[in-house]
N, C-alpha and C. Protein backbone atom coordinates (compact mmCIF):
# COMPACT_ATOMS: atom_id res chain seq x y z
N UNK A 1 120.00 148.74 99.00
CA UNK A 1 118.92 149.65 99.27
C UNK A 1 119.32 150.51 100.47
N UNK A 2 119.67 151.95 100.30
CA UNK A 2 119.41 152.37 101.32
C UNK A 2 118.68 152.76 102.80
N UNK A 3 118.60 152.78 103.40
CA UNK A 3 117.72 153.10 104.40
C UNK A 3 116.61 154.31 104.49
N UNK A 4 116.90 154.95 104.33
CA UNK A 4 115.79 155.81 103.44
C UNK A 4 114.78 155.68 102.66
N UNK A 5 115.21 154.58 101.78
CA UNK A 5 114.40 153.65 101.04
C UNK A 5 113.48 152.50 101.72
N UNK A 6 114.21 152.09 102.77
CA UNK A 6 113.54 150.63 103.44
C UNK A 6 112.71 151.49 104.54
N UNK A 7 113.02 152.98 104.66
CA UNK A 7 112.20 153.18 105.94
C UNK A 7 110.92 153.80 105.63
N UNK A 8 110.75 154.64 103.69
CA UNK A 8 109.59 154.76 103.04
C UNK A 8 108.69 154.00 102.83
N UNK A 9 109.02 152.82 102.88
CA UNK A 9 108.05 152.00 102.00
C UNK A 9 107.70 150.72 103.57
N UNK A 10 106.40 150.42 103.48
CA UNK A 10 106.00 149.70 104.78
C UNK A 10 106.67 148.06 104.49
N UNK A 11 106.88 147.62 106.04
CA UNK A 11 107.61 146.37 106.43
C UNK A 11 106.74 145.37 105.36
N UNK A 12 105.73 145.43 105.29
CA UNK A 12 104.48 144.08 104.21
C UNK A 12 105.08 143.90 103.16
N UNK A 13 105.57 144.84 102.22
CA UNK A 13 106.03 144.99 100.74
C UNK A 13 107.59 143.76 100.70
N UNK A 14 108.14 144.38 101.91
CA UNK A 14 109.44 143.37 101.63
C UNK A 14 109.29 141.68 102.20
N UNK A 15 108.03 141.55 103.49
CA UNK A 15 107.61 140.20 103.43
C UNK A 15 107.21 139.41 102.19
N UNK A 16 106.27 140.50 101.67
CA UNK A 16 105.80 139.59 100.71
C UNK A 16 106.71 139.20 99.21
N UNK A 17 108.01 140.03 99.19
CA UNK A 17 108.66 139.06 98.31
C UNK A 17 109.30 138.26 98.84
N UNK A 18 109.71 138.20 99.52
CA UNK A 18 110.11 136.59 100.29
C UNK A 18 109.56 135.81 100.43
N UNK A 19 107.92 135.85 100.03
CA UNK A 19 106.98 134.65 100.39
C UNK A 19 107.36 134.75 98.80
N UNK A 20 106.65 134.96 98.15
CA UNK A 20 106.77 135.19 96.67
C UNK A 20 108.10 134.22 96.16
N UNK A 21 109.33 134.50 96.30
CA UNK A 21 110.58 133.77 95.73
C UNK A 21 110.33 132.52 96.11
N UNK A 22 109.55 132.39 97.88
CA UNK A 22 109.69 130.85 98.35
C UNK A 22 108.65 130.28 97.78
N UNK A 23 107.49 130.55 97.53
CA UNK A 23 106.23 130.05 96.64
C UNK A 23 107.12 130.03 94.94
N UNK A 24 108.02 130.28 94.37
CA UNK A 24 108.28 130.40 93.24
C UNK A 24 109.40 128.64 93.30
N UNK A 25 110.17 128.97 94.81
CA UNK A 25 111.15 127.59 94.80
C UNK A 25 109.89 126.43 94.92
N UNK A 26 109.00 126.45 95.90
CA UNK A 26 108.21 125.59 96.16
C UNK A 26 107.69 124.84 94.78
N UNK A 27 107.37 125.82 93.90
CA UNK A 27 106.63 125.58 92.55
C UNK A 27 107.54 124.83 91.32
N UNK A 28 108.60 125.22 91.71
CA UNK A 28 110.04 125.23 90.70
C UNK A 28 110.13 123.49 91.50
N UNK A 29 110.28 123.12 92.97
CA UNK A 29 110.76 122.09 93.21
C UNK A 29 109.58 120.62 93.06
N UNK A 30 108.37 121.16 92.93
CA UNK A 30 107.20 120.73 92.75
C UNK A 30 107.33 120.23 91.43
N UNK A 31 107.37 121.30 90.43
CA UNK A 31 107.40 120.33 88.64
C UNK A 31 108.80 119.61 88.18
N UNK A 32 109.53 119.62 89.45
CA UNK A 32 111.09 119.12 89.24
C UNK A 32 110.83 117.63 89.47
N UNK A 33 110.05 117.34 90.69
CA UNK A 33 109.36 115.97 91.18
C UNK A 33 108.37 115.54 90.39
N UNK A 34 107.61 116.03 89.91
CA UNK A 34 106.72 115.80 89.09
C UNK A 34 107.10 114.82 87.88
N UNK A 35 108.41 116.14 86.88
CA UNK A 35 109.05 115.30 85.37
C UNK A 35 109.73 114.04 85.94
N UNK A 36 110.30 113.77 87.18
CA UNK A 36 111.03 113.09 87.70
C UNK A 36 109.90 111.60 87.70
N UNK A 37 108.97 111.92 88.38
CA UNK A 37 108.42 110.67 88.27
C UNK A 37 107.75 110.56 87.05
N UNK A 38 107.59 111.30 86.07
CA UNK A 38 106.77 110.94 85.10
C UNK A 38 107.56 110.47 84.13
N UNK A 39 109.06 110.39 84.15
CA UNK A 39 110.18 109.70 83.55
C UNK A 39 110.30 108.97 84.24
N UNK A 40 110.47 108.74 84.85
CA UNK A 40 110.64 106.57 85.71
C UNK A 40 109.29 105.85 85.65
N UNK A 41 107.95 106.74 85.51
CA UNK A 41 107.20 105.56 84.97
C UNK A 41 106.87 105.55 83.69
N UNK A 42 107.72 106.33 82.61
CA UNK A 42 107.61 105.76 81.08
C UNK A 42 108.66 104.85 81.20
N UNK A 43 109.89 105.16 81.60
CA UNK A 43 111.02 104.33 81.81
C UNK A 43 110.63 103.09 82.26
N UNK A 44 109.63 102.97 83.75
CA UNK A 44 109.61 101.53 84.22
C UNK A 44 108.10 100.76 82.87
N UNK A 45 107.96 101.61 82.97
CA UNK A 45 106.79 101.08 81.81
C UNK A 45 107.13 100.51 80.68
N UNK A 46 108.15 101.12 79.77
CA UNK A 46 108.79 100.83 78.80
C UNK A 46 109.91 99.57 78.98
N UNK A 47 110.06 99.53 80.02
CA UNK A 47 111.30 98.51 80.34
C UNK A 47 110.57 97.29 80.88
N UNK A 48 109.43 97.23 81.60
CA UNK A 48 108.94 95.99 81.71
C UNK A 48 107.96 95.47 80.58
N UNK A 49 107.45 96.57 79.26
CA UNK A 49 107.41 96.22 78.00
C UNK A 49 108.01 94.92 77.43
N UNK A 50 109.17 95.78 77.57
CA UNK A 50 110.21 95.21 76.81
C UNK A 50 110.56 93.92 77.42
N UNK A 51 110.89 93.79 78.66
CA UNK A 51 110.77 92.39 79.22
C UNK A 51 110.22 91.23 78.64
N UNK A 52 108.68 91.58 79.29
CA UNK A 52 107.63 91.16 78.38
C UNK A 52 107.87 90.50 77.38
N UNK A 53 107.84 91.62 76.19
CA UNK A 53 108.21 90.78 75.18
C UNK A 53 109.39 90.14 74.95
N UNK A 54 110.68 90.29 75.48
CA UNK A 54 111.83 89.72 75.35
C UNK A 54 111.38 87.36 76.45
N UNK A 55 110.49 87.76 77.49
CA UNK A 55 110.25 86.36 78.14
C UNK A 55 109.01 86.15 78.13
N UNK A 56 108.51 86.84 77.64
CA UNK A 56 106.57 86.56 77.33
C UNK A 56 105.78 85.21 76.65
């Protein structure tokens, strides 16, 4: 971007995509933790199932 360009347009416009990308990682790292635990407790669920019935 030239300077010309960054000096048209007000300082707010370019904060706010930087909040924007970091609210996008925040969100992105949020449903990453999320699938994460919601696969270790079908996993631990399913595996102490199986226990279960394997010494039940």
């Amino acid at each position: 971007m030239s300077d010309h360009e960054r000096m048209s347009s007000p300082p707010e416009l370019y904060e706010g995509d930087d909040d924007y990308s970091r609210l996008a990682r925040r969100n992105r790292r949020i449903r990453g933790v999320a699938w994460v635990v919601v696969i270790s407790l079908i996993i631990a669920g399913g595996g102490s199932t199986i226990l279960l019935t394997l010494f039940g």
